[in-house]
PDB file of N, CA and C in Angstrom:
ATOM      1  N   UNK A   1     108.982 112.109  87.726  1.00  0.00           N
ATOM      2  CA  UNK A   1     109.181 113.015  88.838  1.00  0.00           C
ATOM      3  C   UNK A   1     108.216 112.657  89.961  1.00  0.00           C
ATOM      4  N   UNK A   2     108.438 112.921  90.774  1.00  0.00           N
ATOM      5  CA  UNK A   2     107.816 112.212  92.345  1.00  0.00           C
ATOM      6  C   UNK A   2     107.623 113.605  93.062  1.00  0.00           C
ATOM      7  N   UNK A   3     106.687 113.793  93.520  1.00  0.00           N
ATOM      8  CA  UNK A   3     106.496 114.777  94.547  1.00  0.00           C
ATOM      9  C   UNK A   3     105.605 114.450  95.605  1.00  0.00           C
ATOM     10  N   UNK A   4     105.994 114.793  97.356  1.00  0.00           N
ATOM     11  CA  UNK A   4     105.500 114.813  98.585  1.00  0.00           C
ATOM     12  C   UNK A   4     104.854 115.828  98.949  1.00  0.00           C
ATOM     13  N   UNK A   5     103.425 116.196  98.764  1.00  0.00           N
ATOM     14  CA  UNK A   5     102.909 117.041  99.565  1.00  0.00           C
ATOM     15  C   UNK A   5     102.210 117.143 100.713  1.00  0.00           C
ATOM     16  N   UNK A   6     102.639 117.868 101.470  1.00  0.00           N
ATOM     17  CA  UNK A   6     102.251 118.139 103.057  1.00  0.00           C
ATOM     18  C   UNK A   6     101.443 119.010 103.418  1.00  0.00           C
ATOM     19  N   UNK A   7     100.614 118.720 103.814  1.00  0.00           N
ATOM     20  CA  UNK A   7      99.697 119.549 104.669  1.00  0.00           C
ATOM     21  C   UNK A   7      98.843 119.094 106.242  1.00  0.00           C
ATOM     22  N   UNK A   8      98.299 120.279 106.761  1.00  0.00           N
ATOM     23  CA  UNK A   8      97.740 120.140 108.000  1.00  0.00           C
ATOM     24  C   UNK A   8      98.916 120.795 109.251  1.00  0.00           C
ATOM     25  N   UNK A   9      99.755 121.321 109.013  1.00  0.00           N
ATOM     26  CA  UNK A   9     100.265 122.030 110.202  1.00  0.00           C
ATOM     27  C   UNK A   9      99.589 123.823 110.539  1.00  0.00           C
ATOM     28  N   UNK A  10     100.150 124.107 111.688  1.00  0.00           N
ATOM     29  CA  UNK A  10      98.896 125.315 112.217  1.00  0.00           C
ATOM     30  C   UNK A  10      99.809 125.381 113.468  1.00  0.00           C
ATOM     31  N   UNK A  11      98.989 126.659 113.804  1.00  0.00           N
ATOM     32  CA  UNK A  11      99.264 126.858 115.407  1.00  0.00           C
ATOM     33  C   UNK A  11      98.208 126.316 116.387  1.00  0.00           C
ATOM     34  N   UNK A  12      98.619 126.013 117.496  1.00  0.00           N
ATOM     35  CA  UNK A  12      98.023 125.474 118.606  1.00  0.00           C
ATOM     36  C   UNK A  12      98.014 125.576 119.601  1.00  0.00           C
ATOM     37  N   UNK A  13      97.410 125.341 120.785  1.00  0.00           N
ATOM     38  CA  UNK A  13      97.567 125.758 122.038  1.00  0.00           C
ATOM     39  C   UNK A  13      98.477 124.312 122.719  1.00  0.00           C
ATOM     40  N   UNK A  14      98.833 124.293 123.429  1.00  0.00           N
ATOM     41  CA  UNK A  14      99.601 123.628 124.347  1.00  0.00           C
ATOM     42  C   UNK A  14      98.316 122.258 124.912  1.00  0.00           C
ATOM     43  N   UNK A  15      98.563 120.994 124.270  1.00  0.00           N
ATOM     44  CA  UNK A  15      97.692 119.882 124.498  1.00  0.00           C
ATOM     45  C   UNK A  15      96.881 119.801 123.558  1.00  0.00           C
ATOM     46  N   UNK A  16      96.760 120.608 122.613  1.00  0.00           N
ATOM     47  CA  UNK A  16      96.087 120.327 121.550  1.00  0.00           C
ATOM     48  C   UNK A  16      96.526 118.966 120.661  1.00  0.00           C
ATOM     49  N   UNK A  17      95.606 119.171 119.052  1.00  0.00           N
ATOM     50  CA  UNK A  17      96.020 118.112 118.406  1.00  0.00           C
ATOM     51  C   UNK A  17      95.937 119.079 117.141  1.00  0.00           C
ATOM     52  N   UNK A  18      96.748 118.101 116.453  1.00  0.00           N
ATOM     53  CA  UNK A  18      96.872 118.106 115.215  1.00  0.00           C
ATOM     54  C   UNK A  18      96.693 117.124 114.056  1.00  0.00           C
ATOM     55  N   UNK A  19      96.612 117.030 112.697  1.00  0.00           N
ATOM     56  CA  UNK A  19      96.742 116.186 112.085  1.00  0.00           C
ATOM     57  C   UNK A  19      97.524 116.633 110.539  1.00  0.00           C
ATOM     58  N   UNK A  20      98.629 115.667 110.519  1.00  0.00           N
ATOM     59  CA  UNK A  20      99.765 116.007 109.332  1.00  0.00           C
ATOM     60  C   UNK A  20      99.448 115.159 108.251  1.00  0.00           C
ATOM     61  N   UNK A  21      99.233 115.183 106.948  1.00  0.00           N
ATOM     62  CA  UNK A  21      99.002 114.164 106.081  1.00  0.00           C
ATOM     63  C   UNK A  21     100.699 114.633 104.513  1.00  0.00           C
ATOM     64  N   UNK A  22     100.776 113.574 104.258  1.00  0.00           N
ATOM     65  CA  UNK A  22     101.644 114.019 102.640  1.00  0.00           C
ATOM     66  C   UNK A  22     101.385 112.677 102.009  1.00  0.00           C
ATOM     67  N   UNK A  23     101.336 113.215 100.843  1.00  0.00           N
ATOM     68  CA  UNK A  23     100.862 112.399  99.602  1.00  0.00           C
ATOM     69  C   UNK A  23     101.903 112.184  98.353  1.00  0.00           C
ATOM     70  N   UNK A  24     101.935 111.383  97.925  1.00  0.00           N
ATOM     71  CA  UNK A  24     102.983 111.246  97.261  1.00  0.00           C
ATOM     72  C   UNK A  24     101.920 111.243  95.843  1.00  0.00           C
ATOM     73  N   UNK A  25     102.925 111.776  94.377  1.00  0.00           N
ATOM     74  CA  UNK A  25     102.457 111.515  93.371  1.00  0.00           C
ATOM     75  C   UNK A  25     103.482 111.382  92.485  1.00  0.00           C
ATOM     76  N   UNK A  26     103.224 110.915  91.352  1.00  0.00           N
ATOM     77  CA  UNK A  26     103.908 111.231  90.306  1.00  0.00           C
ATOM     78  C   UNK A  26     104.254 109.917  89.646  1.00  0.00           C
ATOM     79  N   UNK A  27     105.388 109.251  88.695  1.00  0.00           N
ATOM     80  CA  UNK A  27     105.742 107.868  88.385  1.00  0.00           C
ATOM     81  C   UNK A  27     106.424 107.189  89.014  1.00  0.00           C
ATOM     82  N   UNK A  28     105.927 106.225  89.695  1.00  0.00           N
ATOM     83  CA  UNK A  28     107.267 105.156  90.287  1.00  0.00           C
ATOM     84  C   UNK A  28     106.126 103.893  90.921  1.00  0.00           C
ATOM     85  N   UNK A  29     107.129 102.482  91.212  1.00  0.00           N
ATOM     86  CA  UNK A  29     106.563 101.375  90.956  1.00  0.00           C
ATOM     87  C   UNK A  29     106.007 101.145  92.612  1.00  0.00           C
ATOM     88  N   UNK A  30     106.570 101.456  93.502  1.00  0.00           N
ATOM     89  CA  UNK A  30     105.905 101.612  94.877  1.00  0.00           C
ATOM     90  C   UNK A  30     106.637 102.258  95.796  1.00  0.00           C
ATOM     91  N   UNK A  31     106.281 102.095  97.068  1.00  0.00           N
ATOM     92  CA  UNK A  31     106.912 103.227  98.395  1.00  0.00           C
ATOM     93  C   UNK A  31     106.833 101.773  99.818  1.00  0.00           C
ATOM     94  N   UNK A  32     108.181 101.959  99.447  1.00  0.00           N
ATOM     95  CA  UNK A  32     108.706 100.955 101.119  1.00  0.00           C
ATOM     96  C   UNK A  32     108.259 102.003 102.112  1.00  0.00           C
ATOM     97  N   UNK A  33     109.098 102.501 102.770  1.00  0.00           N
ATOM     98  CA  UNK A  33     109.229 103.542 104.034  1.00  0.00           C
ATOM     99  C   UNK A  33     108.632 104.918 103.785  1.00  0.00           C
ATOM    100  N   UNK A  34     107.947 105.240 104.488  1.00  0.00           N
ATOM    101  CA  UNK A  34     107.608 106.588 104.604  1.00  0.00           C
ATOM    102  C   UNK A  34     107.656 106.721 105.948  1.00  0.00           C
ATOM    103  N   UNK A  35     107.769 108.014 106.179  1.00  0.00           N
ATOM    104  CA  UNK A  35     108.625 108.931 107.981  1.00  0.00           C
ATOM    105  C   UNK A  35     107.787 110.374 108.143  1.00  0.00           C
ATOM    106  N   UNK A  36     108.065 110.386 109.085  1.00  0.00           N
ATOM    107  CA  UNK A  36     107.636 112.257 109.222  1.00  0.00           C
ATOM    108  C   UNK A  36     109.435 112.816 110.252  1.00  0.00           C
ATOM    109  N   UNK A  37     109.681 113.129 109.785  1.00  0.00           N
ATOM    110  CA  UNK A  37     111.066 114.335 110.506  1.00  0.00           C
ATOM    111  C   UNK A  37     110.773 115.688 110.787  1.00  0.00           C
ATOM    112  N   UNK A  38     111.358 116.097 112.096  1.00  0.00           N
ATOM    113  CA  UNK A  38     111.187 117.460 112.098  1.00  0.00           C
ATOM    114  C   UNK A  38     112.366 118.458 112.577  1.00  0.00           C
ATOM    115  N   UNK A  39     112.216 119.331 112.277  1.00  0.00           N
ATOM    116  CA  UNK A  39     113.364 120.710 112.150  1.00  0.00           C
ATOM    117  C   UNK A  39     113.243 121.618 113.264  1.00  0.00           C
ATOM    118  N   UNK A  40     113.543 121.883 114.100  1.00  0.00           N
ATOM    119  CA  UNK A  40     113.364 123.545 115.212  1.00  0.00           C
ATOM    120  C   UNK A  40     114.604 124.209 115.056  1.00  0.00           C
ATOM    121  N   UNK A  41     114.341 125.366 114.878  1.00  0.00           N
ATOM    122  CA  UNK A  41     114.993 126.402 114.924  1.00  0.00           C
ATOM    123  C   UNK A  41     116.444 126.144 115.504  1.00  0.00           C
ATOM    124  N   UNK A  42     117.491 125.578 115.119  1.00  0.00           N
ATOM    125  CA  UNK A  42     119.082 126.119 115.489  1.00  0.00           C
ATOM    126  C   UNK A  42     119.059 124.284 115.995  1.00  0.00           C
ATOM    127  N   UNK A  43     118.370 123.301 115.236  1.00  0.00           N
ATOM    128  CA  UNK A  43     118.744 122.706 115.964  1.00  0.00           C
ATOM    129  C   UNK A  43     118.295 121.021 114.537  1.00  0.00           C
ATOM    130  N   UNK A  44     119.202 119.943 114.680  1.00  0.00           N
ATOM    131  CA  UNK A  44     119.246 119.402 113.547  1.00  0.00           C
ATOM    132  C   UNK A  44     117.574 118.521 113.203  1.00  0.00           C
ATOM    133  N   UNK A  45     117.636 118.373 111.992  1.00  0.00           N
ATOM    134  CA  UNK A  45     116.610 117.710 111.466  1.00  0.00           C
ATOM    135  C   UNK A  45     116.641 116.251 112.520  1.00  0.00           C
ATOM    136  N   UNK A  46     115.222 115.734 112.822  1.00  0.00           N
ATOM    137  CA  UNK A  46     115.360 114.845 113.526  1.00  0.00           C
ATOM    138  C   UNK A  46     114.034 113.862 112.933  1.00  0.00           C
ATOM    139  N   UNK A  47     114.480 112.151 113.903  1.00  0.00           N
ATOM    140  CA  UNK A  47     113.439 111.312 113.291  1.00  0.00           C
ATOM    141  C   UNK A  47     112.342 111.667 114.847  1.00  0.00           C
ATOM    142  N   UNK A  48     111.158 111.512 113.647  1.00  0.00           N
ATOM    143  CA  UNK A  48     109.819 111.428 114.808  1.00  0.00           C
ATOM    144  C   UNK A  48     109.198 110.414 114.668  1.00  0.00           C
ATOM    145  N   UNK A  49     108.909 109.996 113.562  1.00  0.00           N
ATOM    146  CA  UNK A  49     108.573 108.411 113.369  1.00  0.00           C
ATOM    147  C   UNK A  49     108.106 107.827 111.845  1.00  0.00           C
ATOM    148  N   UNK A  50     108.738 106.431 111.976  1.00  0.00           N
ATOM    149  CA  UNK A  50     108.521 105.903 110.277  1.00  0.00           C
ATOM    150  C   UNK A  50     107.725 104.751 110.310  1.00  0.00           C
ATOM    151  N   UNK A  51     107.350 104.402 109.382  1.00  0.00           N
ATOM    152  CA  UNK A  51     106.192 102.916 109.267  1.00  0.00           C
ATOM    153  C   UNK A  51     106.433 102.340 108.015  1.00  0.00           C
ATOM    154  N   UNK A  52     106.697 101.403 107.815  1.00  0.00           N
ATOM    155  CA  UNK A  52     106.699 100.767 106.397  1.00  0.00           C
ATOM    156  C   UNK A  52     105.996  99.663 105.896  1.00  0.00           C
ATOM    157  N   UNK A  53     105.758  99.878 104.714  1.00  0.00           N
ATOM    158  CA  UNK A  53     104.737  99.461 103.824  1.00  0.00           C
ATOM    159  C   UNK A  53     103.840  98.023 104.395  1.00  0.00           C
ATOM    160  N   UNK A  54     104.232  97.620 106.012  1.00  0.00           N
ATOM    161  CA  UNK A  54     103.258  96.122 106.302  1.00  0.00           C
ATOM    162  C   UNK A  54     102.796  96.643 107.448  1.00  0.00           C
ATOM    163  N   UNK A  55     103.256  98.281 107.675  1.00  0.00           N
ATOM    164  CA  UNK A  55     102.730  98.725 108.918  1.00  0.00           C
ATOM    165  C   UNK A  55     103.601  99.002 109.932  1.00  0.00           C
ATOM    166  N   UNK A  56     105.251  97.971 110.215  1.00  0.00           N
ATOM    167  CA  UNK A  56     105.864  97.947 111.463  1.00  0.00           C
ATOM    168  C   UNK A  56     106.150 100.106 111.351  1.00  0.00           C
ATOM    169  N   UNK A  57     105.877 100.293 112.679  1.00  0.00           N
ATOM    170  CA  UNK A  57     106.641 101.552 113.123  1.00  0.00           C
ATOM    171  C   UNK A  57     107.264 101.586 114.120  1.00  0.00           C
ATOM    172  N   UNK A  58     108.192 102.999 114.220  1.00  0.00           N
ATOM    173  CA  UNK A  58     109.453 103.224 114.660  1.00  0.00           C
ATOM    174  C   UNK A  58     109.213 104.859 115.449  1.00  0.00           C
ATOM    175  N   UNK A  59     108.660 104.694 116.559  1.00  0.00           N
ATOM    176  CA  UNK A  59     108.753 106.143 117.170  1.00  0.00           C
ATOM    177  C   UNK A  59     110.121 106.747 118.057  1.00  0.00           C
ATOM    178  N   UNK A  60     110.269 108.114 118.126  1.00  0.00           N
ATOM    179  CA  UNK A  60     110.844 108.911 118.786  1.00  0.00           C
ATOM    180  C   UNK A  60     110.313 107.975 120.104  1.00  0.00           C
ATOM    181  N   UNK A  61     111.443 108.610 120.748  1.00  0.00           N
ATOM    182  CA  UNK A  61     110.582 107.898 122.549  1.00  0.00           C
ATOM    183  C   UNK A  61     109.916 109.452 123.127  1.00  0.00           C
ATOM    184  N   UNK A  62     110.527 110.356 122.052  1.00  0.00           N
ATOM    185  CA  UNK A  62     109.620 111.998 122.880  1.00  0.00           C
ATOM    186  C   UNK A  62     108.502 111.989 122.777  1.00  0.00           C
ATOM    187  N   UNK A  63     107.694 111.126 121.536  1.00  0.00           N
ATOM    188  CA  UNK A  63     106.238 111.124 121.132  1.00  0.00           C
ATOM    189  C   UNK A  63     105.702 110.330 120.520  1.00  0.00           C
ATOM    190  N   UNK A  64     106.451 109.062 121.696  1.00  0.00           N
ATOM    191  CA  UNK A  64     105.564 107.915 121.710  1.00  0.00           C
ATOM    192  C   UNK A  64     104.115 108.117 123.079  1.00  0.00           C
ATOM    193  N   UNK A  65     103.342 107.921 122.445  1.00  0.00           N
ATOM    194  CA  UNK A  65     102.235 108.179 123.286  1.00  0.00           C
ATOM    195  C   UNK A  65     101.169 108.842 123.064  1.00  0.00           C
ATOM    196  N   UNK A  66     101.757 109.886 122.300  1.00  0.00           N
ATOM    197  CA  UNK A  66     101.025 110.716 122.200  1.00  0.00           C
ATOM    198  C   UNK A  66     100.727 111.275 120.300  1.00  0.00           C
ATOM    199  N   UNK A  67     101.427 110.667 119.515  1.00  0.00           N
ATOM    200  CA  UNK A  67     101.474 110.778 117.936  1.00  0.00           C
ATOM    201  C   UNK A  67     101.119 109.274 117.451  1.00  0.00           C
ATOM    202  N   UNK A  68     100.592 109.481 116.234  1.00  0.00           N
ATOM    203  CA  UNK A  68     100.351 108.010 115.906  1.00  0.00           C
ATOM    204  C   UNK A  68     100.279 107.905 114.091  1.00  0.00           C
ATOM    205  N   UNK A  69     101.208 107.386 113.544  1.00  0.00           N
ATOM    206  CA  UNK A  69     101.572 107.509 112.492  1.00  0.00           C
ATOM    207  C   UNK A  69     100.864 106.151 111.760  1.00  0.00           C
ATOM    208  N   UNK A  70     100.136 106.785 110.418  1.00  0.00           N
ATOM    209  CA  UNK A  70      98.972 105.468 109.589  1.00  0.00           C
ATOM    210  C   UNK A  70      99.329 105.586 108.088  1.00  0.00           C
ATOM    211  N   UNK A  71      99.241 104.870 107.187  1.00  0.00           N
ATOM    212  CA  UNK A  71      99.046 105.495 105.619  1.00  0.00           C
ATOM    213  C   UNK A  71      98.148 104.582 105.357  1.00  0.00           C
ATOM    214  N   UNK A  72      97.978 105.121 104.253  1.00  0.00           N
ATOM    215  CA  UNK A  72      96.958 104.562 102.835  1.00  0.00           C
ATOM    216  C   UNK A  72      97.652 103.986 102.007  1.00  0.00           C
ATOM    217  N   UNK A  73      98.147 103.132 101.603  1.00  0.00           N
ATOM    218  CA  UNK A  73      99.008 101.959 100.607  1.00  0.00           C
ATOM    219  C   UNK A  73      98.448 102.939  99.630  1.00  0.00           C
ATOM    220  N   UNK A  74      97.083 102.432  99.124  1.00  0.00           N
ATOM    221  CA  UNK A  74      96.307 102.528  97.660  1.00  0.00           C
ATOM    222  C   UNK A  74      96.167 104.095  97.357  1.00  0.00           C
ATOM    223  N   UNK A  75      96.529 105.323  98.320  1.00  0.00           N
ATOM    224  CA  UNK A  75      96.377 106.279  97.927  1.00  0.00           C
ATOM    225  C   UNK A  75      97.877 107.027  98.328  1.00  0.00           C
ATOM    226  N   UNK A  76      98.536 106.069  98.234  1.00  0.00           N
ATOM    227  CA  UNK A  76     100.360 106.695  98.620  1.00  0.00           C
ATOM    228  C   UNK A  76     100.580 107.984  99.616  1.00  0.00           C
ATOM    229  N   UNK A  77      99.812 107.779 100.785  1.00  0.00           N
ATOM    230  CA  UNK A  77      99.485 108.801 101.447  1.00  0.00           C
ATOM    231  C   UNK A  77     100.074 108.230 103.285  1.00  0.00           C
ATOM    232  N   UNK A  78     100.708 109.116 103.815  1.00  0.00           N
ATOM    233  CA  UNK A  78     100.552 108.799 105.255  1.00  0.00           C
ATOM    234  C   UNK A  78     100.272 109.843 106.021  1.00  0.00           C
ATOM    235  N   UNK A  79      99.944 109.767 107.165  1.00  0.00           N
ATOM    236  CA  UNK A  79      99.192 110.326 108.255  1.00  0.00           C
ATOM    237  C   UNK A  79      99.924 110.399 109.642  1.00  0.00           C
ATOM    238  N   UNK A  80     100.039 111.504 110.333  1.00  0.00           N
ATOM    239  CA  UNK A  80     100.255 111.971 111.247  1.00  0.00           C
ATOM    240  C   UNK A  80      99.431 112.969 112.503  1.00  0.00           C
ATOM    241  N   UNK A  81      99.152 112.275 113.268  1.00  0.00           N
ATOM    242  CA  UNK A  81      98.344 112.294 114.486  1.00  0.00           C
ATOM    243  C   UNK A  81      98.815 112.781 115.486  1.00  0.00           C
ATOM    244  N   UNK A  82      98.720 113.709 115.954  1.00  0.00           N
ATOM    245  CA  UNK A  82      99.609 114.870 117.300  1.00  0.00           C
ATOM    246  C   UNK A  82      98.655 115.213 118.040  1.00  0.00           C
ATOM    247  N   UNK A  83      98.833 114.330 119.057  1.00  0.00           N
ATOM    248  CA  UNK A  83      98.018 114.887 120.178  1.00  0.00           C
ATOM    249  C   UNK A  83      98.852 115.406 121.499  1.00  0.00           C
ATOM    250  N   UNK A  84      98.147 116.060 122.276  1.00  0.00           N
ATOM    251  CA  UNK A  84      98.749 116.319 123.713  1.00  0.00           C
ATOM    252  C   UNK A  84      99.962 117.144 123.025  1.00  0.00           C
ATOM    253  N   UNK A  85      99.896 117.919 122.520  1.00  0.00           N
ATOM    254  CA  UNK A  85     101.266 118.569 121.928  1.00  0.00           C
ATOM    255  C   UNK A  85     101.548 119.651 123.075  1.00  0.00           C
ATOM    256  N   UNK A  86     102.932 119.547 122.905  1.00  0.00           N
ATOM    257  CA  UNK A  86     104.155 120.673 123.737  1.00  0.00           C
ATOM    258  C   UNK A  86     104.591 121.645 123.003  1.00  0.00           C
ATOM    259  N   UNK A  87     105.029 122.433 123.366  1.00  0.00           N
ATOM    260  CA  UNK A  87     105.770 123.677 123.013  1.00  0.00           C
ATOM    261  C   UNK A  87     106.848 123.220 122.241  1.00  0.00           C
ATOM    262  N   UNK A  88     107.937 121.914 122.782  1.00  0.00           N
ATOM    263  CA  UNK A  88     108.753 121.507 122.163  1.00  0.00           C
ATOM    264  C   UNK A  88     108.355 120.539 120.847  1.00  0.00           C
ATOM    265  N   UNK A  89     107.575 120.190 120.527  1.00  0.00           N
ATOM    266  CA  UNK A  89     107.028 119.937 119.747  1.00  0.00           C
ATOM    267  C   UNK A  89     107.457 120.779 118.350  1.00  0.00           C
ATOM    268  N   UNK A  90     107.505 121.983 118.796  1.00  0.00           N
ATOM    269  CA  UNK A  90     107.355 123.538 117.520  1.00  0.00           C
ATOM    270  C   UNK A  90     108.620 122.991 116.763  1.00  0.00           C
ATOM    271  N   UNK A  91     107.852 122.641 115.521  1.00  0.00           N
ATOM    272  CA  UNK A  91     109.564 122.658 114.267  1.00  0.00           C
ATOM    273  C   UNK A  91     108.355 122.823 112.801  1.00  0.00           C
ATOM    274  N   UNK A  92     109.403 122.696 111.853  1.00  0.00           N
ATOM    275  CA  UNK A  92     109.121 122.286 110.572  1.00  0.00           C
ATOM    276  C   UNK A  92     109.231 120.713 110.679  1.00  0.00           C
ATOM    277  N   UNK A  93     108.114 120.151 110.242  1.00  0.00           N
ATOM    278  CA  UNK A  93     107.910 118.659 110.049  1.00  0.00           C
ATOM    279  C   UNK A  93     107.898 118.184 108.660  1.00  0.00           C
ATOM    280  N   UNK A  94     108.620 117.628 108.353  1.00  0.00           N
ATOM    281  CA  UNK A  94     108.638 116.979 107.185  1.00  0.00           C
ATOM    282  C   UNK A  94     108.522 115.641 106.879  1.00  0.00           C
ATOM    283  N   UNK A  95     108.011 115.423 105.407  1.00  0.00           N
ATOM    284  CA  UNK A  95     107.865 114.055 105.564  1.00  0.00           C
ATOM    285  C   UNK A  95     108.418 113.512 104.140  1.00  0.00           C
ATOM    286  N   UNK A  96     109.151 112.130 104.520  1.00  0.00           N
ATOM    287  CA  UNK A  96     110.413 111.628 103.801  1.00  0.00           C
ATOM    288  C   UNK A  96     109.627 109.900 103.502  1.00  0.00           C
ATOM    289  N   UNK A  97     109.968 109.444 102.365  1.00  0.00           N
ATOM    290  CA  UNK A  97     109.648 108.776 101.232  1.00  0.00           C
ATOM    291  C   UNK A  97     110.593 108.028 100.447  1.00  0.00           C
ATOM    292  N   UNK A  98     111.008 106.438 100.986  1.00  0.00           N
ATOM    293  CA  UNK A  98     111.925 105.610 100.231  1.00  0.00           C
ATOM    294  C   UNK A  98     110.872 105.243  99.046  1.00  0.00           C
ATOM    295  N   UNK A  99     110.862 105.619  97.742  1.00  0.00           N
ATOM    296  CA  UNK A  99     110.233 105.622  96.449  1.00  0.00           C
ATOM    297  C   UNK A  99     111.166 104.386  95.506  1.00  0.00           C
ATOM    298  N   UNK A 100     110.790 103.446  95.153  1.00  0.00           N
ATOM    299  CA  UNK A 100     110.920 102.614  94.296  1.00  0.00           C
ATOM    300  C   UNK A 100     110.649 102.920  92.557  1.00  0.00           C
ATOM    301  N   UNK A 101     111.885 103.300  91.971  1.00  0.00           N
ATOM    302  CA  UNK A 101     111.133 103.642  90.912  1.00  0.00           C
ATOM    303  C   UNK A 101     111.751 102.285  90.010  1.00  0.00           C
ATOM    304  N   UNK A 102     111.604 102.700  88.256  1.00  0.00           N
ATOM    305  CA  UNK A 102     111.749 101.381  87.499  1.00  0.00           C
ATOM    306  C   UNK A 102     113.192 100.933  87.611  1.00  0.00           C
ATOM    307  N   UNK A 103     114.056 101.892  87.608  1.00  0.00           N
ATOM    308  CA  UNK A 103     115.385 101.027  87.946  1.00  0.00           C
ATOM    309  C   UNK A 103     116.279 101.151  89.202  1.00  0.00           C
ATOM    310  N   UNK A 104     115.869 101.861  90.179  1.00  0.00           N
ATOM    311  CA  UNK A 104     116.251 102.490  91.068  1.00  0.00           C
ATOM    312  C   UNK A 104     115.636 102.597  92.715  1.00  0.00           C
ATOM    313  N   UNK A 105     116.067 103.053  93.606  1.00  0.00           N
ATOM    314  CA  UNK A 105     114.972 103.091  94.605  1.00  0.00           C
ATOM    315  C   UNK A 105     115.800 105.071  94.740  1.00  0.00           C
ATOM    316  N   UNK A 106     115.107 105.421  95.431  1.00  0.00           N
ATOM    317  CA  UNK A 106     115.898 106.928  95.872  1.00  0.00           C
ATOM    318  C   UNK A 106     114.509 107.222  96.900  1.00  0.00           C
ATOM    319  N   UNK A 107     115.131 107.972  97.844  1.00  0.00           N
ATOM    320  CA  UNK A 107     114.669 109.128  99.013  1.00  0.00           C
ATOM    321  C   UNK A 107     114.134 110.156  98.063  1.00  0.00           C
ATOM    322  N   UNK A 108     113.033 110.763  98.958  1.00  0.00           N
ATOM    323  CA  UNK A 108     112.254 111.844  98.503  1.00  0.00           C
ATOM    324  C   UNK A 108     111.806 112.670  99.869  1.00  0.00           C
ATOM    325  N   UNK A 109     111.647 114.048  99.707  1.00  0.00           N
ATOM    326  CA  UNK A 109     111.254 114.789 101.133  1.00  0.00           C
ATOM    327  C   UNK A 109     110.133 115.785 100.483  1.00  0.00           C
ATOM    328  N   UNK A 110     109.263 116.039 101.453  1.00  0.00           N
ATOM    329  CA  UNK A 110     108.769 117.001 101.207  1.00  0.00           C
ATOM    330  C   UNK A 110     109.112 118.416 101.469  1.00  0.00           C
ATOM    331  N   UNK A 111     108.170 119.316 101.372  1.00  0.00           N
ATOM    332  CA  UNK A 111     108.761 121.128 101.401  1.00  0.00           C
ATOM    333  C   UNK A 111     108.893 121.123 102.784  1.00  0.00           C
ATOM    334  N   UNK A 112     108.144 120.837 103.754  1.00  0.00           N
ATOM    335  CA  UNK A 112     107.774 121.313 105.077  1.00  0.00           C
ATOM    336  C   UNK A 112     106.549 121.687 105.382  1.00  0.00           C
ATOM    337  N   UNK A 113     106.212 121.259 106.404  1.00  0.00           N
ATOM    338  CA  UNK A 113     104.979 121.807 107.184  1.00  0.00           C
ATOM    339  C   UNK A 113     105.069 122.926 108.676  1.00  0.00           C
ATOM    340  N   UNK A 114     104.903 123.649 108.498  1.00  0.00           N
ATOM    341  CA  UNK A 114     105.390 124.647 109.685  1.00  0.00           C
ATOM    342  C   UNK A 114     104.126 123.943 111.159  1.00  0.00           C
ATOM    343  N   UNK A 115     104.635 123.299 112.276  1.00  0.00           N
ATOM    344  CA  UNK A 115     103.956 123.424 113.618  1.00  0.00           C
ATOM    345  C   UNK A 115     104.210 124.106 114.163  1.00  0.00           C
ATOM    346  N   UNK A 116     103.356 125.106 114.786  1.00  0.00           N
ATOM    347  CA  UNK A 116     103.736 126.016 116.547  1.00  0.00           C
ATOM    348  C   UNK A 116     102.685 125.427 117.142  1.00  0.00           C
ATOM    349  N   UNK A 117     103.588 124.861 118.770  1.00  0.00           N
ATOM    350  CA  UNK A 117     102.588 124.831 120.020  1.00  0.00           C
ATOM    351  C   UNK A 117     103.071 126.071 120.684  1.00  0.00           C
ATOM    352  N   UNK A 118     101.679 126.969 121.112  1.00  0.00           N
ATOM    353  CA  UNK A 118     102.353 128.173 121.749  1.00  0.00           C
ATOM    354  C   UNK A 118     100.844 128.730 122.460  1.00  0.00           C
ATOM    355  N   UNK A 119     100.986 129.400 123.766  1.00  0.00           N
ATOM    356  CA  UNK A 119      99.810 129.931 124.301  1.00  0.00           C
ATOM    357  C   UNK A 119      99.907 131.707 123.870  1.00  0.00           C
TER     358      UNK A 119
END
């Protein structure tokens, strides 16, 4: 069993920062892709940005500039960096996990992390 846990979302003021981390645990042989996606209210799950396992990443063009997505190979962990945040910004962020296991590869998501940018 494989599980993604997320943490570091909060409320914030408008230009603030944040920092999102999820960790992966459990049995499997490694992790190609890991992503962060996010959710707002009435409106579909979306990509914000992915990096895979040699580093190349893939940003939103909404938050390129200002987010900056890192992991830890050796601790199956990636990182999410929000700075200069907007109001539009505000969703559930999640973070998603191509997992390699012994005979198989499969997707994995985490629960969610709740962001508000709000004054």
């Amino acid at each position: 069993q494989v599980q993604l846990v997320e943490s570091g979302g909060g409320l914030v003021q408008p230009g603030g920062s944040l920092r999102l981390s999820c960790a992966a645990s459990g049995s499997f042989f490694s992790i190609s892709t890991m992503g962060w996606y996010r959710q707002a209210p009435g409106k579909e799950r979306e990509l914000v940005v992915t990096i895979d396992s040699g580093g190349t990443t893939n940003y939103a063009d909404s938050v390129k500039g200002r987010f900056t997505i890192s992991r830890d190979n050796a601790k199956n962990t990636v990182f999410l960096q929000m700075n200069i945040l907007k109001p539009e910004d505000t969703a559930v962020y999640y973070c998603k996990a191509h997992v390699r296991l012994i005979l198989r590869a499969q997707i994995y998501w985490g629960q969610g992390t709740q962001v508000t940018v709000s004054s």
